[in-house]
Every structure is written in structure tokens, then in C-alpha cells.
Protein backbone atom coordinates (compact mmCIF):
# COMPACT_ATOMS: atom_id res chain seq x y z
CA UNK A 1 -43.05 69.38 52.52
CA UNK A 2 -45.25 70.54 49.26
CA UNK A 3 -44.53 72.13 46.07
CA UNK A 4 -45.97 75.66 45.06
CA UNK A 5 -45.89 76.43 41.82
CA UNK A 6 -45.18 80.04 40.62
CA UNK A 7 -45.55 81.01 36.83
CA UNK A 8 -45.82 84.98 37.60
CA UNK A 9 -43.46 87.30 39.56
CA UNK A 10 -46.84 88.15 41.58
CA UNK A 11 -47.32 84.52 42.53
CA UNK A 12 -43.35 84.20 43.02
CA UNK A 13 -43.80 87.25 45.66
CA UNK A 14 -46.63 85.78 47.17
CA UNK A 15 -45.37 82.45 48.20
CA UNK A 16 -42.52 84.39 49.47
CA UNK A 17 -44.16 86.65 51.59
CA UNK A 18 -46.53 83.49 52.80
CA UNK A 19 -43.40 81.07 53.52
CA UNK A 20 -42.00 84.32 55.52
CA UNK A 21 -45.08 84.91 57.54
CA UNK A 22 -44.97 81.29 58.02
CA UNK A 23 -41.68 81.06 59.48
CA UNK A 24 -41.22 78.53 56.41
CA UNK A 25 -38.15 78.18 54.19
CA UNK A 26 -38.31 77.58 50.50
CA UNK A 27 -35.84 75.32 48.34
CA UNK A 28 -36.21 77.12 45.34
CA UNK A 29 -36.06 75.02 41.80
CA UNK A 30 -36.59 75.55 37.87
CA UNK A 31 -35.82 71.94 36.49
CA UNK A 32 -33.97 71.35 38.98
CA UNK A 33 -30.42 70.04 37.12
CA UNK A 34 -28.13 71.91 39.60
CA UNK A 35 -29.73 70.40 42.79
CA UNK A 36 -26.67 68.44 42.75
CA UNK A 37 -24.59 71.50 43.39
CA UNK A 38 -23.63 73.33 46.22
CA UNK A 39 -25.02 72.10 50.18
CA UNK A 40 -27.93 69.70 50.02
CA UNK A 41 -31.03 72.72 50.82
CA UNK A 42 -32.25 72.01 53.86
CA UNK A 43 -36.01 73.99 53.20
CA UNK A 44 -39.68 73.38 54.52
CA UNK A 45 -41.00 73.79 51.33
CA UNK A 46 -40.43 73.45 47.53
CA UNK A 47 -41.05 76.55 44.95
CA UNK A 48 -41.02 75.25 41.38
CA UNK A 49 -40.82 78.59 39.07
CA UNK A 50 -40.00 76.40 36.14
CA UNK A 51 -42.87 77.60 34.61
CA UNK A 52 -41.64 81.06 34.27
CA UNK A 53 -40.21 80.53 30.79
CA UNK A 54 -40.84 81.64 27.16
CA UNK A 55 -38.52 84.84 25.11
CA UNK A 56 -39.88 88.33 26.11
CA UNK A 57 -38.17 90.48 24.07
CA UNK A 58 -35.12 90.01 21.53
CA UNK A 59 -33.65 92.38 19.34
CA UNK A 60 -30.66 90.88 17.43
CA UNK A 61 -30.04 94.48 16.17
CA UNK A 62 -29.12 95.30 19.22
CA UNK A 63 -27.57 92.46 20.56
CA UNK A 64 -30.21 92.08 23.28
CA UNK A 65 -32.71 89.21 24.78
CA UNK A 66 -34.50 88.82 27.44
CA UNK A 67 -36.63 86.11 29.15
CA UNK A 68 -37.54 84.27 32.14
CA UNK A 69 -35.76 82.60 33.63
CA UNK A 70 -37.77 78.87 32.75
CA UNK A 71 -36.56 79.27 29.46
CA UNK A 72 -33.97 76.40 28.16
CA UNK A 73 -30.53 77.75 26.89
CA UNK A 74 -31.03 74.90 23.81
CA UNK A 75 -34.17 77.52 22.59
CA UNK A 76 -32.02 80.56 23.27
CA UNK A 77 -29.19 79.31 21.42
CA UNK A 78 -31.29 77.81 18.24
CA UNK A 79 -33.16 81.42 18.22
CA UNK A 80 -29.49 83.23 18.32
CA UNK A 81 -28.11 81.21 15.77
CA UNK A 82 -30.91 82.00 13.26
CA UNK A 83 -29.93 85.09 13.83
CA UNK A 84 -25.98 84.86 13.45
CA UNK A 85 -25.56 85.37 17.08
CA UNK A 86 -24.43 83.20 20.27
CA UNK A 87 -24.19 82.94 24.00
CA UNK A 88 -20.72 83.85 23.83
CA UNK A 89 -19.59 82.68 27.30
CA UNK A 90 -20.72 79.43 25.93
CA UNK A 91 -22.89 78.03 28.63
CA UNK A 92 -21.68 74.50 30.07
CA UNK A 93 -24.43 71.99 30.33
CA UNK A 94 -23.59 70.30 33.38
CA UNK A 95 -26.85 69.07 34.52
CA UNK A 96 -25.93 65.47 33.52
CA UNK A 97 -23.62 65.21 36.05
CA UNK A 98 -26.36 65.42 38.53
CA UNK A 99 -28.35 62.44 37.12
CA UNK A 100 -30.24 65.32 34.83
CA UNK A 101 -30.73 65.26 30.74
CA UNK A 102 -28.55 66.95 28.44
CA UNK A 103 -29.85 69.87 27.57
CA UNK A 104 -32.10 70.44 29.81
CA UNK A 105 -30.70 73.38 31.32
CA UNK A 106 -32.35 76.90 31.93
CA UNK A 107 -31.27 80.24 31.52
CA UNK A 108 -32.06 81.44 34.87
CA UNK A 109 -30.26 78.14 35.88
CA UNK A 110 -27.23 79.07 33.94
CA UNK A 111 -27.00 82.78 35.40
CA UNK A 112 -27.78 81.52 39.20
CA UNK A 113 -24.93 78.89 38.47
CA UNK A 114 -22.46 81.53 37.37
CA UNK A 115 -20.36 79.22 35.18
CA UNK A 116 -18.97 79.37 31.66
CA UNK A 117 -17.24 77.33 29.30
CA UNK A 118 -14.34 76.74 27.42
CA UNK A 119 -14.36 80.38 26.12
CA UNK A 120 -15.20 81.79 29.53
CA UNK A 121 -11.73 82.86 29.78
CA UNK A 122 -11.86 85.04 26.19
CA UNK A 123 -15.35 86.07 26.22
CA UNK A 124 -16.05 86.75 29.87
CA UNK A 125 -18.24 85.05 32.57
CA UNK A 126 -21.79 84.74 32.60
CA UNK A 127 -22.00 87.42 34.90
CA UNK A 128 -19.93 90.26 31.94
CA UNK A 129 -22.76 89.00 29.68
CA UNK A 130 -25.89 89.62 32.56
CA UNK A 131 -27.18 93.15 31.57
CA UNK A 132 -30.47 93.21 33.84
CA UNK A 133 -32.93 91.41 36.13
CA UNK A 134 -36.51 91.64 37.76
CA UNK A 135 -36.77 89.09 40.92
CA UNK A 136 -38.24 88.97 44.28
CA UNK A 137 -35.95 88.88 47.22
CA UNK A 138 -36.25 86.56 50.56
CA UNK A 139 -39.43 89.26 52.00
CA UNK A 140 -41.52 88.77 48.84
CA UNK A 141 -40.72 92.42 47.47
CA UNK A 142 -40.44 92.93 43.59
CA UNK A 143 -37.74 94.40 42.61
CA UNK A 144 -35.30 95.37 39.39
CA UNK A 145 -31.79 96.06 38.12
CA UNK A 146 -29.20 96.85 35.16
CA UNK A 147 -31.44 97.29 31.99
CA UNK A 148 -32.35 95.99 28.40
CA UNK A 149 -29.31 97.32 26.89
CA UNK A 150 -25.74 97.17 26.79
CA UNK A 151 -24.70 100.46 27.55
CA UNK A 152 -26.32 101.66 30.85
CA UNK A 153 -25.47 103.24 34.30
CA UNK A 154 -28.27 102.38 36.61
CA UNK A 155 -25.71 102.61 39.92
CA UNK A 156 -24.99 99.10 41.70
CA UNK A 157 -24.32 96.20 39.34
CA UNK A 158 -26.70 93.83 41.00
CA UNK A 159 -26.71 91.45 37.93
CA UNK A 160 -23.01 90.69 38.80
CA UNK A 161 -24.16 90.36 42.28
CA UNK A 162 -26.98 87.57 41.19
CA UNK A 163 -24.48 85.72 39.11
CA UNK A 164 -23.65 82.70 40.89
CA UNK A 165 -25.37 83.48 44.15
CA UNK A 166 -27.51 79.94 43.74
CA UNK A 167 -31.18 81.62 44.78
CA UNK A 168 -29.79 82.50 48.13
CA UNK A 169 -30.27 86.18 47.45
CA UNK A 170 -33.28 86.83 45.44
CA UNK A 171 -35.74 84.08 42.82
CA UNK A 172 -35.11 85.98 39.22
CA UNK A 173 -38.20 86.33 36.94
CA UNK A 174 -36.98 88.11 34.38
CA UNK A 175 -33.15 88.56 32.91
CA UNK A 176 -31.64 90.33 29.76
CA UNK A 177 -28.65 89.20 28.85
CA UNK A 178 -25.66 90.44 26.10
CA UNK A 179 -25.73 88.42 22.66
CA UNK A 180 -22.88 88.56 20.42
CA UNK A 181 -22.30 88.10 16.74
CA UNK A 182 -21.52 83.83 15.87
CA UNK A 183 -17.99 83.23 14.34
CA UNK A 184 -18.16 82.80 10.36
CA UNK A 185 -15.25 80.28 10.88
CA UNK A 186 -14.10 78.08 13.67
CA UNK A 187 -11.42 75.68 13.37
CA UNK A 188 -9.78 73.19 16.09
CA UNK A 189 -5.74 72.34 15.94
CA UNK A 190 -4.48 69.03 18.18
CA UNK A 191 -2.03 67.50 18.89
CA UNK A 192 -1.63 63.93 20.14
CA UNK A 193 1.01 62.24 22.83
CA UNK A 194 2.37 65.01 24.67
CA UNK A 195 2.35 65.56 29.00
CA UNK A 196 1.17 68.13 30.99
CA UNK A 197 4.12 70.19 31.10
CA UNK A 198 4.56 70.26 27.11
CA UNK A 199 1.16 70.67 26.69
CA UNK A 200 1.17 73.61 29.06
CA UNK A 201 4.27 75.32 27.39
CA UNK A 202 2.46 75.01 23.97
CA UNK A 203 -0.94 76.16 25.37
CA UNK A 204 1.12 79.22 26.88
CA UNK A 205 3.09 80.37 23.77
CA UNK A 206 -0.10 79.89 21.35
CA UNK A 207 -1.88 82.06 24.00
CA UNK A 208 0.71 84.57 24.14
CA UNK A 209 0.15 85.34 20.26
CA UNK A 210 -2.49 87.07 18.23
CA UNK A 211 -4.28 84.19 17.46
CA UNK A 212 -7.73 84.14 17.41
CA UNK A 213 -8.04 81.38 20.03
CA UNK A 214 -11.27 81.03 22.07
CA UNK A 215 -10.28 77.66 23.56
CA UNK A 216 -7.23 75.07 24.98
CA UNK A 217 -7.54 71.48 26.89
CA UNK A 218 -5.77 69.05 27.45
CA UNK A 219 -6.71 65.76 28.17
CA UNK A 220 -3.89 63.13 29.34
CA UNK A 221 -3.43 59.86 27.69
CA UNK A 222 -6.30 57.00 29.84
CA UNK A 223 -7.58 54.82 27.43
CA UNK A 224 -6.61 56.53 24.25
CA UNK A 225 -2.87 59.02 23.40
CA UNK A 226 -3.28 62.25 25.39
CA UNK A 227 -4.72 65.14 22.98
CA UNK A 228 -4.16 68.82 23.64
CA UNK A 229 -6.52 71.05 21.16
CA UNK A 230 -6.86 74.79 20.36
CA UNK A 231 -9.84 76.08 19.23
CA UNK A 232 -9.73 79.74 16.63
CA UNK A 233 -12.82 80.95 15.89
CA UNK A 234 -13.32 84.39 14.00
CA UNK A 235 -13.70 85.91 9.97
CA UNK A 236 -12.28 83.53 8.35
CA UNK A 237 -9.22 85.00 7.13
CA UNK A 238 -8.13 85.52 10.64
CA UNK A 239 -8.69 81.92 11.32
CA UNK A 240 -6.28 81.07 8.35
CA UNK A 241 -3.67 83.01 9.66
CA UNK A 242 -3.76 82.33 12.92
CA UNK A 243 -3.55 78.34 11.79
CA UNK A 244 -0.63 79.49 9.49
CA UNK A 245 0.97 81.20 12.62
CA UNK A 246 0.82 78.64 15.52
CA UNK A 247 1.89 75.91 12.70
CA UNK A 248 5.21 77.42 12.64
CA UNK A 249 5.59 78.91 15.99
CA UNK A 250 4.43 75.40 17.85
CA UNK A 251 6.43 72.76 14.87
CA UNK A 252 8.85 71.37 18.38
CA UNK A 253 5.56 69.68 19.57
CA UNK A 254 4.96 67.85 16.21
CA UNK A 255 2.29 68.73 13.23
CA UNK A 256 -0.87 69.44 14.66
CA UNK A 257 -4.39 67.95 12.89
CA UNK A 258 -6.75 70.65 11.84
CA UNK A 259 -10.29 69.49 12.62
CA UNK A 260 -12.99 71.65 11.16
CA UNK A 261 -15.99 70.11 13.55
CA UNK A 262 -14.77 69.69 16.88
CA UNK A 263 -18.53 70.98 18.23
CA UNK A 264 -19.07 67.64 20.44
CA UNK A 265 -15.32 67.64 21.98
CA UNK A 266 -15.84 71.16 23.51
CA UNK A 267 -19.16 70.66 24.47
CA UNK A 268 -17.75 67.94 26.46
CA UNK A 269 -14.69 69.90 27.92
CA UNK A 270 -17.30 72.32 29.02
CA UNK A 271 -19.74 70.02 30.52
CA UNK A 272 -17.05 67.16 31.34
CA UNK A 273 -19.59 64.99 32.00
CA UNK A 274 -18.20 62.99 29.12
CA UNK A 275 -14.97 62.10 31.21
CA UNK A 276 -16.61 61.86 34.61
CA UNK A 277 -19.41 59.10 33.82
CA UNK A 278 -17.25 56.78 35.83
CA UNK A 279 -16.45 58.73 38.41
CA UNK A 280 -18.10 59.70 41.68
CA UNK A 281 -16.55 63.03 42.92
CA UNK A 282 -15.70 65.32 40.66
CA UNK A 283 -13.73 68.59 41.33
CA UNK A 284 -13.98 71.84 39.37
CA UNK A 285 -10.42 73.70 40.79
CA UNK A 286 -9.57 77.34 38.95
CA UNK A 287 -5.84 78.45 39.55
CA UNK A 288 -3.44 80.42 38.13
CA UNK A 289 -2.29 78.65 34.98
CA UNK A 290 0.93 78.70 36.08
CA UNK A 291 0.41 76.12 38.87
CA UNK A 292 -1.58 74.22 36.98
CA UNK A 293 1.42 71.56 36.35
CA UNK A 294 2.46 71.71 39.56
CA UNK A 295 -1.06 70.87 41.24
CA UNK A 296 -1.69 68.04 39.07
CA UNK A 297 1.84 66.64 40.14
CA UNK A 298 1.00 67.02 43.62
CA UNK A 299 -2.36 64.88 42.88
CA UNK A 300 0.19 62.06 42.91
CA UNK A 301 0.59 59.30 39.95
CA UNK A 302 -2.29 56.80 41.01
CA UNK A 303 -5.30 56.81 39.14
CA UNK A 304 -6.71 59.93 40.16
CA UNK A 305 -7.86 62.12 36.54
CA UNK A 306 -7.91 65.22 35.64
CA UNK A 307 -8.17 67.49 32.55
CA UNK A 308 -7.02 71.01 31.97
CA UNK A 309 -9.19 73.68 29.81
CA UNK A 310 -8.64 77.70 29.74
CA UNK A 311 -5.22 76.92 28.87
CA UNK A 312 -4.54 75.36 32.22
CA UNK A 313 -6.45 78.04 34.50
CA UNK A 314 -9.14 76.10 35.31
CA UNK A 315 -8.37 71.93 36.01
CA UNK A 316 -11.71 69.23 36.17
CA UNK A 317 -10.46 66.51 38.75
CA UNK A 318 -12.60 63.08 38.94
CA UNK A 319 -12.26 60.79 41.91
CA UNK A 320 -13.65 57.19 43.07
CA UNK A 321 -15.94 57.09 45.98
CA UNK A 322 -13.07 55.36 48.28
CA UNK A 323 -10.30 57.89 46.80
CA UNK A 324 -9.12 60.24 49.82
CA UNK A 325 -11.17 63.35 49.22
CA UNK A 326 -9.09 65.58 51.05
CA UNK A 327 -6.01 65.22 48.63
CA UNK A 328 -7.45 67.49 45.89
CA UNK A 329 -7.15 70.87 48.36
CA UNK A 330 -4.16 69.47 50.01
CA UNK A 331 -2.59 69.47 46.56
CA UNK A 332 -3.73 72.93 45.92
CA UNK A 333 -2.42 74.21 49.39
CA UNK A 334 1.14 72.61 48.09
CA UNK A 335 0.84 74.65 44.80
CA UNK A 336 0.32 78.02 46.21
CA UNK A 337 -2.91 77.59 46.99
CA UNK A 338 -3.96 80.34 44.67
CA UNK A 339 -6.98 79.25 43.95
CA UNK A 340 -10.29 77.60 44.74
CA UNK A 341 -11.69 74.11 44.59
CA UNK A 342 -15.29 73.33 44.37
CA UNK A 343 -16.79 70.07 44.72
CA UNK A 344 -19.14 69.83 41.87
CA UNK A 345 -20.62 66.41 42.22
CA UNK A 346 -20.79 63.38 45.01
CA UNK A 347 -23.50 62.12 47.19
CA UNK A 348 -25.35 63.79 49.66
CA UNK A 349 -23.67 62.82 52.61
CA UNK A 350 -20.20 63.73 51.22
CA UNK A 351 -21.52 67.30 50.80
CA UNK A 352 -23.11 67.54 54.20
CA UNK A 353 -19.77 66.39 55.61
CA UNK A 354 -17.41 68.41 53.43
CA UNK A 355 -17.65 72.32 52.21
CA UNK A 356 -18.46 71.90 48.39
CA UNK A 357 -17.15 75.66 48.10
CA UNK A 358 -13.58 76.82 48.79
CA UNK A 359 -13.74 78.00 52.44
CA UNK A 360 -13.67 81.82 52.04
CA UNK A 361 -11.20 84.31 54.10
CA UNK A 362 -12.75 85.23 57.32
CA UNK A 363 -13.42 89.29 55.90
CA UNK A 364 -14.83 88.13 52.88
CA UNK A 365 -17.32 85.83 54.78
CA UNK A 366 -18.56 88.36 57.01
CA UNK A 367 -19.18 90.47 53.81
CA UNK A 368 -20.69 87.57 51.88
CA UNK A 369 -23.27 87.53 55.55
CA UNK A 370 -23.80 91.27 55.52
CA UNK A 371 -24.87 90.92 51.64
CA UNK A 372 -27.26 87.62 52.07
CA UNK A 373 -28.76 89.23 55.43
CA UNK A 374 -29.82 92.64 53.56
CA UNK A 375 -31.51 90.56 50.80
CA UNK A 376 -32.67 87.51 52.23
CA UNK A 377 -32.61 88.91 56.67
CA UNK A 378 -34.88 85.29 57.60
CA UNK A 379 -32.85 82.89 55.31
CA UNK A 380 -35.48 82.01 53.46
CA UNK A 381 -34.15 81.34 50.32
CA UNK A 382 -32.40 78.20 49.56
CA UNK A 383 -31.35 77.81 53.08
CA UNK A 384 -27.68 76.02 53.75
CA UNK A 385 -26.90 75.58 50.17
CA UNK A 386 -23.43 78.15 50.00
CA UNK A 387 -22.87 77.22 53.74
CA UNK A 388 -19.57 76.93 54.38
């Protein structure tokens, strides 16, 4: 196996085209945090395009940046918030949950991963927020999509399609993404001591209001009282109301402690690496809200954790090596089974053995084929890692 190097879209196409004539497959990494996720690649070869990195263009006027895809999401942010502005899906760095360094995350990393945080569910996915794209695809060819601004029609919405497809489908060089205006205020409300199913109802009533809420977890009591937090972020008067509001509407649950920099708890929600140091399988399962109780009951009362964000939509589980691995879908079969769940970290031979990724229906597999086979026909491209 060797490394190639790419730091140009012609060199990315070349080593393409030269692994395909080659009958060679490429693993393809940037700093490689999120090797960790997904199948263990099974390539010939390694293509390092880490290099690609550095701001092209950004134009906070227009809400607009692009880059490659090298570039860390720690510069990205520091240059937005100089400018007032944010990655509003609020990018979850994950990659210490893979052994990697905090922070060390990439933007092209982020996109290819397809995952947001905590106010994913208010702001939109990665993939709402992915406006355009250069890349090469698994024959070597150059290619683009989308555009450099936030209102275009360019036909297929291949940035959508990139989101989250792990470098099986094309190697990005180049992406434009959406930037939004920062909140002027931001303000966190918790609550201590209550269980799921009381932290649930008050998640789902403050949700159901007007409140400018852009996030709500719950984590239940381990070694300290369970907490269960909302997060309102906006203009500042709207912040004050909306703390005036869910004061009175939530009282039954107990007086709630306003906590004006809750920064590092959300950052840790997002990346839950924080709560999963101890642990080595961790689950990332998204359901309907609703079942969200339910599935967590159905985890059964040993010492199996968990922690709800998005209100209860989306549920982080964390397991011990010798914990029965199969329990966590078996629980979300009993709920409904309305949902997915992923396998975001454990060794290599537990992923080899068991499908990280919710097993898709049979017509949306043969779809997900048809899709990977006009993009990548050889399976060059990051070969076995979304393999069922």
C-alpha cells in the first residue's frame, strides 16, 4: 500500500485515472478523523488530499464561502465570526471519538460526513447549507455542481447527493457552502432531576411554542442529577421573551436556571464524545421523537447510557465492549422501528462483523447501487465503507 498525495484537482484526477487503469482502489483521506466511521475501507492504496485546504472566496455580504475541502471548520468558524456569521447547522466535532484531536476536523470532512448538531433540527442539515461543489468522480473526470450563491437552479442537486455519501461517489476539491448571520443573544434554561418521560413532555410543549429555541437534551442522572437544557438563541429581545414565556408555561417541572454560557455543554451534546470516553460502542439512533421514551425503555434498566438531543429525535447510546450489541436495534424494532441506528464507533472487527449503517429497504438499495455505479462504475472510491 502507498500514499499519494494530491494538493490540486488535476493531481486528484490523475491518481484517479492511474489507480483505475491500474485496477487499484483508493481509500481516500483528508486528516483522516472519520476513518473510524462507517466499514473499515478495504483499498490498495491511500490518497491523502488533506492538502487541498485554504478559503477561496468569501463574501459575508452575501452570505457565501467557499474552500477546499482541507480546510479546518475551527478557521471557517473564527473567519465567520469576525464577520457576525456562523455555520449554522453547527458542525459536530466528532473526530475524538475515533482516537482523533478536537478540532481537527475539515470542511470537506464535515460535508462527506453529512452530520449536524444540536441545531440540525432548526437550522437544517449540512446538506440544506451545501450550495456547490467541484470534485473528481471514481474515472478521474473533473466535474461541477450547484453554484457560489444561494439562489440558483443549475438542474440536479448533486450537493445534496454528496452530503453524507463518505467519498464513495466522487473526492470534492472545492465546496461553497450557505453562511448565516451569528445570534446577538443566546441563552440556555435547565432544569435538574427530572426522567425521560418529564423531560420529554417539557421538551415537547417548549417546542410547540414560539420560542426561539435552537436546542434540547437531556442527559439522565449517572454520576451527577439528570439535567434537561433548552438553548434560545436570537435578537435579544426575542430571547427575553421567549425565557419569560417557557418560565410560565413549563413552572410544573420546577424553576429552571438560566445559564448565559453554556458554549462547552452543547459542544459536547453535539460531539458526545464528552459522555462516551468510557465507553466502547457508541450508537447514534434518529427516531421520531415520539418513540424516543419508549426506545430507551426498551434498552432495559442495566447500565446501558444514553442521552437525548433534538428534543428527543435523535438519541446517542454508549455501550461496553461485552454489552450485547444487538439490543440497541432490537429495541428500536420494539418501538416502531421508525428509524435508523448507526454504529458510530467500536473496533474494527465489530464493524466488519456488524452493518454500522441501518440496513436499507431492498428498493432503496438497488437505487443507492444504480447511483454509486454511474459515479464510481469500478468501485474505486473508498471501497466497502457504506457496505451493508
Amino acid at each position: 500500500m502507498v500514499t499519494i498525495r494530491a494538493t490540486t484537482a488535476a493531481a486528484v484526477a490523475d491518481a484517479v485515472r492511474d489507480a483505475c487503469d491500474r485496477g487499484r482502489t483508493l481509500e481516500v483521506v483528508g486528516t483522516g478523523t472519520r476513518r473510524g466511521y462507517g466499514r473499515p475501507v478495504a483499498a490498495d492504496d491511500v490518497l491523502n488530499v488533506g492538502g487541498m485546504a485554504g478559503v477561496v472566496d468569501y463574501d459575508p455580504a452575501e452570505l457565501v464561502l467557499t474552500a477546499r475541502p482541507g480546510t479546518p471548520i475551527a478557521d471557517i468558524a473564527m473567519l465567520a465570526a469576525a464577520h457576525g456569521q456562523h455555520i449554522a447547522f453547527e458542525p459536530p466535532d466528532l473526530a475524538p471519538l475515533w482516537g482523533g484531536a478536537a478540532g481537527s476536523g475539515t470542511l470537506g470532512g464535515t460535508l462527506a460526513l453529512g452530520l449536524g448538531g444540536p441545531r440540525r433540527p432548526f437550522a437544517g442539515a449540512p446538506r440544506d447549507h451545501f450550495l456547490g461543489f467541484a470534485a473528481v468522480n471514481g474515472l478521474g473526470e473533473q466535474f461541477s455542481a450547484g453554484g457560489k450563491v444561494i439562489k440558483n437552479v443549475t438542474g440536479y442537486d448533486l450537493p445534496k447527493l454528496m452530503a453524507g455519501s463518505l467519498g464513495t461517489l466522487a473526492i470534492l476539491t472545492e465546496v461553497t457552502i450557505k453562511m448565516l448571520p451569528a445570534p446577538r443573544a443566546t441563552a440556555t434554561l435547565a432544569w435538574a432531576g427530572l426522567d425521560a418521560a418529564a423531560a420529554f413532555v417539557l421538551m415537547t410543549q417548549a417546542l410547540g411554542t414560539s420560542a426561539a429555541i435552537t436546542g434540547a437534551a437531556h442527559i439522565p442522572a449517572r454520576a451527577g442529577p439528570a439535567t434537561t437544557r433548552l438553548r434560545l438563541a436570537g435578537i435579544p429581545v426575542a430571547v427575553k421573551a421567549g425565557i419569560a414565556a417557557l418560565g410560565s408555561l413549563l413552572s410544573v417541572f420546577g424553576p429552571a436556571a438560566r445559564i448565559d454560557d453554556a458554549d462547552a455543554f452543547w459542544r459536547d451534546i453535539g460531539g458526545v464524545h464528552a459522555f462516551a470516553d468510557d465507553a466502547d460502542l457508541v450508537w447514534r439512533v434518529s427516531l421520531p421523537p415520539s418513540q424516543a421514551v419508549a426506545f430507551v425503555t426498551a434498552l432495559g434498566p442495566d447500565d446501558a447510557r444514553w442521552l437525548f438531543d433534538w428534543g428527543g429525535g435523535l438519541v446517542w447510546v454508549m455501550q461496553r465492549a461485552d454489552d450485547d450489541i444487538g439490543r440497541v436495534r432490537r429495541a428500536l424494532t420494539a418501538t416502531g422501528g421508525d428509524g435508523h441506528a448507526t454504529l458510530v464507533r467500536a473496533r474494527d472487527a465489530v464493524r466488519r462483523a456488524v452493518p454500522p449503517f441501518q440496513p436499507l429497504a431492498p428498493t432503496l438499495a438497488a437505487l443507492t447501487a444504480r447511483v454509486r455505479a454511474r459515479f464510481d462504475p469500478s468501485g474505486t472510491l473508498n471501497p466497502g465503507r457504506i457496505e451493508p
